[in-house]
C-alpha atoms as a PDB file:
ATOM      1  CA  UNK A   1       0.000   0.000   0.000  1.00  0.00           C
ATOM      2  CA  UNK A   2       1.605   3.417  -1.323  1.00  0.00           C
ATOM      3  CA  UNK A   3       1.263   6.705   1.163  1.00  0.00           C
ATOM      4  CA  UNK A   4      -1.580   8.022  -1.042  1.00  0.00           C
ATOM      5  CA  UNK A   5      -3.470   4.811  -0.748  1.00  0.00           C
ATOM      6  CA  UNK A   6      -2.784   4.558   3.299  1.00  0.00           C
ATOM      7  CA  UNK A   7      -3.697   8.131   3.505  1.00  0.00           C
ATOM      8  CA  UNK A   8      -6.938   8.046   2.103  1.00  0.00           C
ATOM      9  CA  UNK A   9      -7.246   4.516   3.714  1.00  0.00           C
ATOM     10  CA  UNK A  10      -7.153   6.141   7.235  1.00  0.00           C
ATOM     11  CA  UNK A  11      -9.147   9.291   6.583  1.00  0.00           C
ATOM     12  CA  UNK A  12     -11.561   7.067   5.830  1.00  0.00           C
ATOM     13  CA  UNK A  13     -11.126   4.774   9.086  1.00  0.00           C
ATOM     14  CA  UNK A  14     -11.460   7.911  10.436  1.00  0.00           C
ATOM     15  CA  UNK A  15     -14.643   9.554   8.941  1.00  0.00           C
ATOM     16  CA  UNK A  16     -16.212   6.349  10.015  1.00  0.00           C
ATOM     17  CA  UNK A  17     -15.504   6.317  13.640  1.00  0.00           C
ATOM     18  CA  UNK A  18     -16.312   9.843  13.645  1.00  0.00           C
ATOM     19  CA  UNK A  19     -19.978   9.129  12.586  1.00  0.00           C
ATOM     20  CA  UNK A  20     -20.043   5.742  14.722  1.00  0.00           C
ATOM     21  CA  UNK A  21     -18.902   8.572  17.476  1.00  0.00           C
ATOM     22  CA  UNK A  22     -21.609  10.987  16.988  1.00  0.00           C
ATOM     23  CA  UNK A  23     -24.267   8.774  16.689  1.00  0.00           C
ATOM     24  CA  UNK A  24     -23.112   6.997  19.720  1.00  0.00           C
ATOM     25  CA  UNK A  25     -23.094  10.230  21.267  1.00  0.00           C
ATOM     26  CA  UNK A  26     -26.323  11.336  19.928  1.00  0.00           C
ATOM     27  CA  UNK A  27     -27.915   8.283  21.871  1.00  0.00           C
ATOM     28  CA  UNK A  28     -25.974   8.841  25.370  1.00  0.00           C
ATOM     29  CA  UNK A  29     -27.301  12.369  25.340  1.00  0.00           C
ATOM     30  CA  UNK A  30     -31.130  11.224  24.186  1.00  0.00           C
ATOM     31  CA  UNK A  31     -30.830   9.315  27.287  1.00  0.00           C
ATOM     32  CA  UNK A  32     -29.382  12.025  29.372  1.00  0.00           C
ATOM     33  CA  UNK A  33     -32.154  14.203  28.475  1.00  0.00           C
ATOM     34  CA  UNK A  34     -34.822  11.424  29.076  1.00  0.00           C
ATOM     35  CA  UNK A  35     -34.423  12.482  32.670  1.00  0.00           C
ATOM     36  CA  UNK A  36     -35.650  15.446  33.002  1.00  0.00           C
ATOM     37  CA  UNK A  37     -38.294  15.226  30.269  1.00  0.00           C
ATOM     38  CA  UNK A  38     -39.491  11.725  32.010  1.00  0.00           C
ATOM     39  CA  UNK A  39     -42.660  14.173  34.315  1.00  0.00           C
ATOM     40  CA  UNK A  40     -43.858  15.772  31.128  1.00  0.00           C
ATOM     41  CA  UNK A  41     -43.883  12.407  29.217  1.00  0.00           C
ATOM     42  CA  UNK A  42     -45.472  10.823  32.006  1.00  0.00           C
ATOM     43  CA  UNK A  43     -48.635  13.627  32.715  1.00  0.00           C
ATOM     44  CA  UNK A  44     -48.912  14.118  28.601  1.00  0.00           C
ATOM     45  CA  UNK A  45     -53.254  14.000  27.861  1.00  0.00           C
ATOM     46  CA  UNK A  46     -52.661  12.555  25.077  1.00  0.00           C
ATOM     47  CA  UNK A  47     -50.809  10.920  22.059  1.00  0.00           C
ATOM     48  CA  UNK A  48     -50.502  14.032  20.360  1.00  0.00           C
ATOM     49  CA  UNK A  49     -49.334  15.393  23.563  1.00  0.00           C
ATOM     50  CA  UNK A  50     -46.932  12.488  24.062  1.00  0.00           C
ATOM     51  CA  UNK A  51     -45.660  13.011  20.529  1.00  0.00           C
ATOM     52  CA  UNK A  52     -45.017  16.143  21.050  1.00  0.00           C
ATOM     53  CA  UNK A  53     -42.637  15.689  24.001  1.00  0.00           C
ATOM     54  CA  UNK A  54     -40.788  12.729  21.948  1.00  0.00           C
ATOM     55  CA  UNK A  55     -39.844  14.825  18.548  1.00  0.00           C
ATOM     56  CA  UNK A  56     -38.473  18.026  20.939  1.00  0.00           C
ATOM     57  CA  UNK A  57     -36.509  15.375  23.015  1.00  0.00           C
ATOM     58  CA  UNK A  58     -35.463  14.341  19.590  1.00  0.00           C
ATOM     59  CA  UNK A  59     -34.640  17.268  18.101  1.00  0.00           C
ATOM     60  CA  UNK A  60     -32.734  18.695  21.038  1.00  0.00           C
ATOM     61  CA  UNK A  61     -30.837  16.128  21.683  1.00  0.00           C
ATOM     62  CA  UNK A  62     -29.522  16.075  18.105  1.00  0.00           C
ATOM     63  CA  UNK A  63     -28.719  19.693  18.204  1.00  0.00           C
ATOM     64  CA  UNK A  64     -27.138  19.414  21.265  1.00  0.00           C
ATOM     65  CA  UNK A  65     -24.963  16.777  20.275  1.00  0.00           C
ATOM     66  CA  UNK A  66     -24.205  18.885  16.888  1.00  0.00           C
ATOM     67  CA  UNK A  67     -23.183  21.720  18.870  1.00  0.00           C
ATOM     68  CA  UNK A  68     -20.645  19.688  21.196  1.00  0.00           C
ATOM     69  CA  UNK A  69     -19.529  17.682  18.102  1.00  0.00           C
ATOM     70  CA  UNK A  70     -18.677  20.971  16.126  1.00  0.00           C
ATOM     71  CA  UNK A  71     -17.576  23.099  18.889  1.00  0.00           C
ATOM     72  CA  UNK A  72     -14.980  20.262  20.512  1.00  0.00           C
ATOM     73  CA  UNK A  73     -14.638  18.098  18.199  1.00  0.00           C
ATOM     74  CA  UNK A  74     -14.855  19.204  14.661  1.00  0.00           C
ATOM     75  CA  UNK A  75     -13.062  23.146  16.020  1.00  0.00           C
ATOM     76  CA  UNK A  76     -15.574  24.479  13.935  1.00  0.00           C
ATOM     77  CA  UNK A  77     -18.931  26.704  13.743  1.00  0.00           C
ATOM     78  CA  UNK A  78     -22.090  24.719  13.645  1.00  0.00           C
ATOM     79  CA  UNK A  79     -23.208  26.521  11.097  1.00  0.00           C
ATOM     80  CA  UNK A  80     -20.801  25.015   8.408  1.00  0.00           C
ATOM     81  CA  UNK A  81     -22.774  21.866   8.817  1.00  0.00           C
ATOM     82  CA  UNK A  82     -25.163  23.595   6.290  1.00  0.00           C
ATOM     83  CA  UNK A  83     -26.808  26.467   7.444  1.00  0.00           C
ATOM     84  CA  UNK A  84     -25.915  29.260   5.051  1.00  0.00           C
ATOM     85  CA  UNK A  85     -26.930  32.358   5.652  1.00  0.00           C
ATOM     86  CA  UNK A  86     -31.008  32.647   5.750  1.00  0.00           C
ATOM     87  CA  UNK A  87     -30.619  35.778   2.253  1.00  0.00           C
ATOM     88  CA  UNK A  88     -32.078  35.790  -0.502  1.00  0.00           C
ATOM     89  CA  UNK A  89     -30.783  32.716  -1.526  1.00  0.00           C
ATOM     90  CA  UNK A  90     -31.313  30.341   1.624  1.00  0.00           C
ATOM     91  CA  UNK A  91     -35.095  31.786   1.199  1.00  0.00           C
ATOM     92  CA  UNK A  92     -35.253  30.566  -2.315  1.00  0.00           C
ATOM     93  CA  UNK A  93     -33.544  27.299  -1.908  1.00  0.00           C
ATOM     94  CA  UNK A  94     -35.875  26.376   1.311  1.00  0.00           C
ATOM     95  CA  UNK A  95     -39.240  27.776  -1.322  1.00  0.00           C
ATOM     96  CA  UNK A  96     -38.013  25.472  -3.858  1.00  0.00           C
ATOM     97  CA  UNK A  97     -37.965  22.684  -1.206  1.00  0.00           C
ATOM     98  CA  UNK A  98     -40.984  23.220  -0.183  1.00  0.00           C
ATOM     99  CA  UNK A  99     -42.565  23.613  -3.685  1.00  0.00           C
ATOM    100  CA  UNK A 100     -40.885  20.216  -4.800  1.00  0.00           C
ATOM    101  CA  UNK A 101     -42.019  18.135  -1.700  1.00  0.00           C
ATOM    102  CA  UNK A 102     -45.454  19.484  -2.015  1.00  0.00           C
ATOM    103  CA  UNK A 103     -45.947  18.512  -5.658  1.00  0.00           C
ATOM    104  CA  UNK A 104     -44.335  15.289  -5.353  1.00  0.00           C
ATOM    105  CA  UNK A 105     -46.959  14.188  -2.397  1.00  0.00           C
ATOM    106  CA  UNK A 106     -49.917  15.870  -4.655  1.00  0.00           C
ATOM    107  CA  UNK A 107     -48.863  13.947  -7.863  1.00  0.00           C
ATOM    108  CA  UNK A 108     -48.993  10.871  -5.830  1.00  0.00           C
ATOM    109  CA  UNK A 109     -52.578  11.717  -4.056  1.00  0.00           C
ATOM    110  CA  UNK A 110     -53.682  12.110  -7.816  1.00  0.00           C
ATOM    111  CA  UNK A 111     -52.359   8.722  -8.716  1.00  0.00           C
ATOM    112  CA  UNK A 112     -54.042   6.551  -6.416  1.00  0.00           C
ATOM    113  CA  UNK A 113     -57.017   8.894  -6.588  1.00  0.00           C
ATOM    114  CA  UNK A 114     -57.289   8.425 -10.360  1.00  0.00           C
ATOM    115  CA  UNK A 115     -56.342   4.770  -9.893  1.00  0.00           C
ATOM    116  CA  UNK A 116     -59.321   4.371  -7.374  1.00  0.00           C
ATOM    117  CA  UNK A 117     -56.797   2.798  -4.928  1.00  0.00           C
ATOM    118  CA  UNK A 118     -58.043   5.169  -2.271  1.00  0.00           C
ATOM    119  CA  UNK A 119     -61.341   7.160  -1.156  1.00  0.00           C
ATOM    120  CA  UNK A 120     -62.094  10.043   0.400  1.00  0.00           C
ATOM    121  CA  UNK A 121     -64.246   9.931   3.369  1.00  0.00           C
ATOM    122  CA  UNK A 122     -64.318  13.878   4.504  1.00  0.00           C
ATOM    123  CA  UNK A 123     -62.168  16.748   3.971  1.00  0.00           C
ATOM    124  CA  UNK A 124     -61.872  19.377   7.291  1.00  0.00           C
ATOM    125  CA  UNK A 125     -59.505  21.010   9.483  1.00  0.00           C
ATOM    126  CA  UNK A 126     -58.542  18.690  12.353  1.00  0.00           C
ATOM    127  CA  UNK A 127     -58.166  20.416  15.795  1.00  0.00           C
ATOM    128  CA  UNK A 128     -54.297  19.412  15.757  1.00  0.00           C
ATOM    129  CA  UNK A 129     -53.141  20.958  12.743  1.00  0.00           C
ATOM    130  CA  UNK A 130     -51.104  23.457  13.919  1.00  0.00           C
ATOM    131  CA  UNK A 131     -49.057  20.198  16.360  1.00  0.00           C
ATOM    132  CA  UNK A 132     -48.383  18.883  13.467  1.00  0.00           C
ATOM    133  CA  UNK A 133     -47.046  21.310  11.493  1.00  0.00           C
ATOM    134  CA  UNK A 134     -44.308  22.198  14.752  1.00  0.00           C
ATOM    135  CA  UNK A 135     -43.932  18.156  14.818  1.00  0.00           C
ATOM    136  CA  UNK A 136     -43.035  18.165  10.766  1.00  0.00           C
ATOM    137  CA  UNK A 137     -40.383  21.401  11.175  1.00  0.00           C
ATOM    138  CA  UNK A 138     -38.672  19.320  14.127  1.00  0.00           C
ATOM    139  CA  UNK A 139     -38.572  16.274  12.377  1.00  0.00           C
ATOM    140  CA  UNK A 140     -37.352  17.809   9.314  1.00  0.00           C
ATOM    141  CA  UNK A 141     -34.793  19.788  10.675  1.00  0.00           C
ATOM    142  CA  UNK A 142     -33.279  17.407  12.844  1.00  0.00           C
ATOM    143  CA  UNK A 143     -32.952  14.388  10.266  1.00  0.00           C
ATOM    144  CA  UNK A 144     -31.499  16.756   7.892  1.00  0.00           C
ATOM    145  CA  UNK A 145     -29.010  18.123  10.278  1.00  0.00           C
ATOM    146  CA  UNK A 146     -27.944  13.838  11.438  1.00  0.00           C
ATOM    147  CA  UNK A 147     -27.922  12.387   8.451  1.00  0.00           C
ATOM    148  CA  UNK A 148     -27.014  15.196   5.687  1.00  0.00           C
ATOM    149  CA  UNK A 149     -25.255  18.013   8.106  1.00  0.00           C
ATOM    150  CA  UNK A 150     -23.317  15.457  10.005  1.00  0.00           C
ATOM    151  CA  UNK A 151     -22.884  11.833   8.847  1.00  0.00           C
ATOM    152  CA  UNK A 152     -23.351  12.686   4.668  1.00  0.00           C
ATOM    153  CA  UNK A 153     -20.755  15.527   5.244  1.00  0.00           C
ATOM    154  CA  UNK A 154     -18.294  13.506   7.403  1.00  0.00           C
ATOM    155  CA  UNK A 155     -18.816  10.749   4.196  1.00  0.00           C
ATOM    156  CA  UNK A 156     -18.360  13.743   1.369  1.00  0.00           C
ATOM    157  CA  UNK A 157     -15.201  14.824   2.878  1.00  0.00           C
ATOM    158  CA  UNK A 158     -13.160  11.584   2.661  1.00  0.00           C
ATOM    159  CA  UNK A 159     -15.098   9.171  -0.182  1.00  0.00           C
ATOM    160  CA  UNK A 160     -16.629  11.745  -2.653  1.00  0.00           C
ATOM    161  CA  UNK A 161     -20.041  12.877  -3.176  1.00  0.00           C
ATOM    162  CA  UNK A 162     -21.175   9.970  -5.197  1.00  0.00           C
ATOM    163  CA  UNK A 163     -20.154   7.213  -2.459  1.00  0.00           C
ATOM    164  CA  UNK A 164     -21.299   9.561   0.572  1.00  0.00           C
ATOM    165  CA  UNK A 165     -24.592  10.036  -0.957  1.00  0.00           C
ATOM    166  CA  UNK A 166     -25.069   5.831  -0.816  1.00  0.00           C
ATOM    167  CA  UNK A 167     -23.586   5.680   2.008  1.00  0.00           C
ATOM    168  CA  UNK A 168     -25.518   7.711   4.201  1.00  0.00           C
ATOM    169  CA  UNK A 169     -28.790   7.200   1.871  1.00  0.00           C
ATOM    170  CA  UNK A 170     -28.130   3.189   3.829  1.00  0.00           C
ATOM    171  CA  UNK A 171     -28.102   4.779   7.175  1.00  0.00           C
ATOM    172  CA  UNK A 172     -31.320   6.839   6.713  1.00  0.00           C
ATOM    173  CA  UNK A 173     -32.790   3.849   5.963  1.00  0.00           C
ATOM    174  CA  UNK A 174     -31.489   1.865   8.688  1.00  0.00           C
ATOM    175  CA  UNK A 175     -32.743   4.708  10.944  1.00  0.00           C
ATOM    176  CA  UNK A 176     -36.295   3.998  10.284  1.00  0.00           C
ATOM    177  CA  UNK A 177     -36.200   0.491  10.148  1.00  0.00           C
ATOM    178  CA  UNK A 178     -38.154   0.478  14.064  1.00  0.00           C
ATOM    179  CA  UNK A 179     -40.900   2.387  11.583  1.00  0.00           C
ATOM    180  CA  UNK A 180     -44.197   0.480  11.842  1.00  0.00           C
ATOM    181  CA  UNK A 181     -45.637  -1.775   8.215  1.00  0.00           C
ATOM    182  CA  UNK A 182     -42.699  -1.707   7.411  1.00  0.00           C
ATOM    183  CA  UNK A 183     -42.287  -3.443   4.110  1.00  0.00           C
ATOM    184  CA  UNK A 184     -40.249  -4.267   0.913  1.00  0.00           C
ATOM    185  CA  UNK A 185     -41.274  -0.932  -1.090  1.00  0.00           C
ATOM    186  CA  UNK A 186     -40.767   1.285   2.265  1.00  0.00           C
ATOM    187  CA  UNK A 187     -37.147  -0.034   2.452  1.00  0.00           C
ATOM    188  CA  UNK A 188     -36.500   0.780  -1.159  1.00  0.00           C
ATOM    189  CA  UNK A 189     -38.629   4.336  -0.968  1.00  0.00           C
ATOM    190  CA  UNK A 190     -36.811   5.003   2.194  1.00  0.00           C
ATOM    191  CA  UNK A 191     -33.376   4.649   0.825  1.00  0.00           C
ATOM    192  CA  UNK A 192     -34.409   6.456  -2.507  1.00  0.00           C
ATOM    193  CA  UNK A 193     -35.642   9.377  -0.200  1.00  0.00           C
ATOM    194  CA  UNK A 194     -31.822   9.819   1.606  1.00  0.00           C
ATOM    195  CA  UNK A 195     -30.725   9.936  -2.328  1.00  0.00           C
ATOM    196  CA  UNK A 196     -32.898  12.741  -3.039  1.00  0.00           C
ATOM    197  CA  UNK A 197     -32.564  14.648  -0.003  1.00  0.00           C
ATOM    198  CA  UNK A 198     -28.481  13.918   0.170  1.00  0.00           C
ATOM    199  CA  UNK A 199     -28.471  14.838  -3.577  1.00  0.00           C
ATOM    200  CA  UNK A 200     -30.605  18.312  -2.805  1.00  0.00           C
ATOM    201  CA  UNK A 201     -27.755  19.003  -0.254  1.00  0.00           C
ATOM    202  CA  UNK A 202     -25.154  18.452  -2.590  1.00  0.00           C
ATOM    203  CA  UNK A 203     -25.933  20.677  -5.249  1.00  0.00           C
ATOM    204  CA  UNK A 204     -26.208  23.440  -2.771  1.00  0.00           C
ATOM    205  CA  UNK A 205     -24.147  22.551  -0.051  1.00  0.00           C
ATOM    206  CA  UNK A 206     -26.924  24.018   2.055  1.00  0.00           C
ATOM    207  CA  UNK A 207     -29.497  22.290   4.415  1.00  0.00           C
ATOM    208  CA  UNK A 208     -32.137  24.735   3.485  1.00  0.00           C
ATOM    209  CA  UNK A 209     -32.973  23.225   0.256  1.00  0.00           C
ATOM    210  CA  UNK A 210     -33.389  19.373   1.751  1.00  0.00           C
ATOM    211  CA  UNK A 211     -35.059  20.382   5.150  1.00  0.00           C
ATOM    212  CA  UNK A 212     -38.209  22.182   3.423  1.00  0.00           C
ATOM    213  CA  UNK A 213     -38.267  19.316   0.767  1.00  0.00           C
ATOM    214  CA  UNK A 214     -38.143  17.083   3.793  1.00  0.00           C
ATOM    215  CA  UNK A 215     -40.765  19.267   5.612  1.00  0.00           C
ATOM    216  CA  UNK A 216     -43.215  19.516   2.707  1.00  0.00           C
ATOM    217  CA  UNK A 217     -43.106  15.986   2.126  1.00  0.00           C
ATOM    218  CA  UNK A 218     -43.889  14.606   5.188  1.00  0.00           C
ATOM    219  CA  UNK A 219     -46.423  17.137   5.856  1.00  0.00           C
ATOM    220  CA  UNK A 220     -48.879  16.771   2.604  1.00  0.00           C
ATOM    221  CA  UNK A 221     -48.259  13.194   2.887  1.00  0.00           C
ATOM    222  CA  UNK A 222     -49.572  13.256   5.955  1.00  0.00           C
ATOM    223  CA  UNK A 223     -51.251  15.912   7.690  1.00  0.00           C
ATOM    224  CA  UNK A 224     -52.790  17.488   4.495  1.00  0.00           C
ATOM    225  CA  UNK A 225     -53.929  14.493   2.294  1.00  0.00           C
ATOM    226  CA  UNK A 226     -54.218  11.977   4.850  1.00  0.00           C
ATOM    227  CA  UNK A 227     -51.480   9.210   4.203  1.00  0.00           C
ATOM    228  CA  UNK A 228     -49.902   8.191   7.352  1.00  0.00           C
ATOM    229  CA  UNK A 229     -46.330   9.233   6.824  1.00  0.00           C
ATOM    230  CA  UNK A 230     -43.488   6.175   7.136  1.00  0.00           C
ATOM    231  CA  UNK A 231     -45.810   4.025   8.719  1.00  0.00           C
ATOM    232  CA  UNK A 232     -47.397   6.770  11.778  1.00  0.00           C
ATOM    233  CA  UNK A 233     -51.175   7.926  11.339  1.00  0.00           C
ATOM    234  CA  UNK A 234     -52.085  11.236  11.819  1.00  0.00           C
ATOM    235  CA  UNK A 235     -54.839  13.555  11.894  1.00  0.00           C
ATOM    236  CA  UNK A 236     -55.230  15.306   8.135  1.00  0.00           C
ATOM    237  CA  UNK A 237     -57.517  17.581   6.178  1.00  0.00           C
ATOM    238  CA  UNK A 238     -58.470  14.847   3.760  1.00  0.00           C
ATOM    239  CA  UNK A 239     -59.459  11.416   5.656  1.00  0.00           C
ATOM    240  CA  UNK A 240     -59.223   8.863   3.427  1.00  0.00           C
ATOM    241  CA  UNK A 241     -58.992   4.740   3.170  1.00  0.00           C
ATOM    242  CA  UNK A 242     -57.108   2.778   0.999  1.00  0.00           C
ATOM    243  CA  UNK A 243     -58.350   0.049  -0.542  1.00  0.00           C
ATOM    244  CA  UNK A 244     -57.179  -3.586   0.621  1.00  0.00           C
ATOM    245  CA  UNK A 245     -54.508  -5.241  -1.624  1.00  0.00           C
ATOM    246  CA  UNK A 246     -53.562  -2.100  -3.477  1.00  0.00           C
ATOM    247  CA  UNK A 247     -50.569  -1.456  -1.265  1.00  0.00           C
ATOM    248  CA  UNK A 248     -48.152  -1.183  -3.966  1.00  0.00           C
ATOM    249  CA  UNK A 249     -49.864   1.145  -5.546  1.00  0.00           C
ATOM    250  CA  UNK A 250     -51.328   3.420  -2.289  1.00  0.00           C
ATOM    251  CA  UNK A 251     -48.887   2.812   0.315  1.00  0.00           C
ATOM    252  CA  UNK A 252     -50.941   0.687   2.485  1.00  0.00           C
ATOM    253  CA  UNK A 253     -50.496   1.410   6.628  1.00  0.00           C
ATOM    254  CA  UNK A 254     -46.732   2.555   5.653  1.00  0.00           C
ATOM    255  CA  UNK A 255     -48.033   5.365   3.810  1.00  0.00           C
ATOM    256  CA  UNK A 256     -47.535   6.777  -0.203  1.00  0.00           C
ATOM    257  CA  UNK A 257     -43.625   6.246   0.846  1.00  0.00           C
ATOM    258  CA  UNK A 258     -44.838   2.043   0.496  1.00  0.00           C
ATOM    259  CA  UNK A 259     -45.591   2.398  -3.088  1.00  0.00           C
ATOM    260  CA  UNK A 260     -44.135   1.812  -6.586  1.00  0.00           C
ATOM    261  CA  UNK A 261     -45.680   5.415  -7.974  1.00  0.00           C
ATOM    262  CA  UNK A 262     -43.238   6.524  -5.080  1.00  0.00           C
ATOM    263  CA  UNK A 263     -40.070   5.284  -6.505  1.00  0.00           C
ATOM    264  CA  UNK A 264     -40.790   6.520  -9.723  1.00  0.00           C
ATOM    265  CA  UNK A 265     -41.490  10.065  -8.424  1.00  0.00           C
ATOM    266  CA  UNK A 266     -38.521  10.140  -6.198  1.00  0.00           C
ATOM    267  CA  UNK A 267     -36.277   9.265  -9.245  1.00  0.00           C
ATOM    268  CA  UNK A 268     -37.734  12.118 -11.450  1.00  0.00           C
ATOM    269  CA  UNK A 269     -37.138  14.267  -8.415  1.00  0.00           C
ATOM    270  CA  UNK A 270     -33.955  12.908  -8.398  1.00  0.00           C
ATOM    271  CA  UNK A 271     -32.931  13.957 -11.767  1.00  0.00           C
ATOM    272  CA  UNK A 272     -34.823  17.357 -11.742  1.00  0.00           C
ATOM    273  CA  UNK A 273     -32.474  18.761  -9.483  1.00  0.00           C
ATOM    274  CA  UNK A 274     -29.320  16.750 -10.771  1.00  0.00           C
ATOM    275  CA  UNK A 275     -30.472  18.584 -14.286  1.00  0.00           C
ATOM    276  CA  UNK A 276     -31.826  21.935 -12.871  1.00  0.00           C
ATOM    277  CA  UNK A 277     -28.872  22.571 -10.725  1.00  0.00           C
ATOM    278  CA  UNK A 278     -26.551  21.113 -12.594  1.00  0.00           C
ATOM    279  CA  UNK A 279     -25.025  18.681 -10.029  1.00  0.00           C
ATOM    280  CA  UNK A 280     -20.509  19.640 -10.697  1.00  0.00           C
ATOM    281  CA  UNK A 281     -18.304  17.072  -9.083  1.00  0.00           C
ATOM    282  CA  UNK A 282     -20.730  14.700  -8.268  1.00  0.00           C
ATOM    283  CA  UNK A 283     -17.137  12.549  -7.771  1.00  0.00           C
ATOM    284  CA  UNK A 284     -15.115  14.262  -6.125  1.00  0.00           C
ATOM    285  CA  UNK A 285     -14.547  14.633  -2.757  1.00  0.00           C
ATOM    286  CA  UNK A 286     -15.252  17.760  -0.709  1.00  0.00           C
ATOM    287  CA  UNK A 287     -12.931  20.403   1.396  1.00  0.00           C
END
């Protein structure tokens, strides 16, 4: 083995330890904080309630452990992980986001509409709208800033964009694998979706672009038109039911993310922003 070869060999040994280290880290401190958050878990009303309480111990103890990570480990600002500054162009990049996740979900709806996979029983405002939308934002941010901020970063650094993007497109994945009806498709849809939201944070090395992609997903999947969103039920503005043994075509329990129209719409997503941002590099590996 040459010095190039063992050089790259151990920045690579390295990158890896460093994301077995922060998720390892990311665990001790969800535990730490299940302490003091253990009363409000306990007197929560409901499952909403109790919901509620899980996603912001969640989501802090992520960016907690993003904060320690940069600060003492990485000697850096936390804000390099992705968080460009919120201008003109963090604005349009988290609008675009949002405009793509929202017409993906709505192209789907239309599908197994048209398809007469699924029916719609009523359409109103459910009382926990507004929970849900706080739930989606803390969900969305905090994936994006684990898996693209942190571990797809780490990866981009040492094995390329290309190789990060699979790699840490696997660990999304394995991340939701405790995800109720669970099934073939929803591994497949689930790995698909770390490719499109790692390749959205390649071609603008920002987070803003894959957290309101993320965001609008999850939230007209679920909260608007009534899917339940990777395998959780919630309330929604369209209550519908799918019909039985058209799973692969609605989602079934697991949601739109459980179906083949799924795949296919991630992939175009895929390549409209690989073509519409024009994707450089896509090899090479990342200061």
């Amino acid at each position: 083995m040459n010095s190039v070869k063992h050089l790259r060999f151990v920045a690579r040994l390295k990158a890896w330890g460093q994301n077995i280290g922060f998720l390892f880290s990311w665990i001790v401190v969800l535990f730490i904080l299940a302490i003091p958050l253990m009363p409000f878990t306990i007197i929560a009303e409901s499952i909403k309630d109790s919901v509620v309480v899980g996603q912001l111990h969640m989501f802090v103890s992520i960016i907690l452990t993003g904060f320690i990570w940069s600060r003492y480990i990485y000697r850096e600002k936390f804000k390099n992980i992705g968080f460009t500054p919120f201008g003109k162009s963090g604005r349009r990049e988290l609008l675009w986001g949002l405009f793509y996740g929202t017409i993906a979900i709505a192209l789907g709806f239309l599908i197994s509409y048209s398809a007469g996979v699924i029916h719609i029983d009523s359409v109103g405002y459910p009382g926990d709208f507004l929970i849900s939308i706080f739930i989606m934002i803390l969900v969305a941010i905090g994936e994006e800033v684990l898996t693209r901020g942190y571990i797809q970063r780490r990866f981009m650094k040492v094995y390329g964009n290309f190789t990060a993007l699979i790699l840490s497109s696997a660990i999304f994945m394995v991340m939701h694998m405790l995800n109720a009806n669970l099934t073939l498709l929803a591994y497949i849809n689930l790995f698909l979706a770390g490719i499109l939201l790692g390749t959205a944070y390649i071609v603008t090395k920002s987070l803003w672009l894959p957290i309101g992609l993320h965001f609008a997903w999850n939230f007209v999947q679920g909260p608007v038109f009534g899917f339940a969103v990777s395998g959780t039920s919630t309330g929604s503005v369209v209550n519908q039911h799918f019909v039985a043994g058209s799973d692969w075509l609605s989602g079934g329990a697991f949601g739109f993310e459980g179906s083949v129209p799924c795949i296919i719409i991630v992939l175009l997503l895929v390549l409209v922003l690989y073509r519409y941002h024009r994707v450089k590099n896509l090899y090479s590996v990342q200061n």
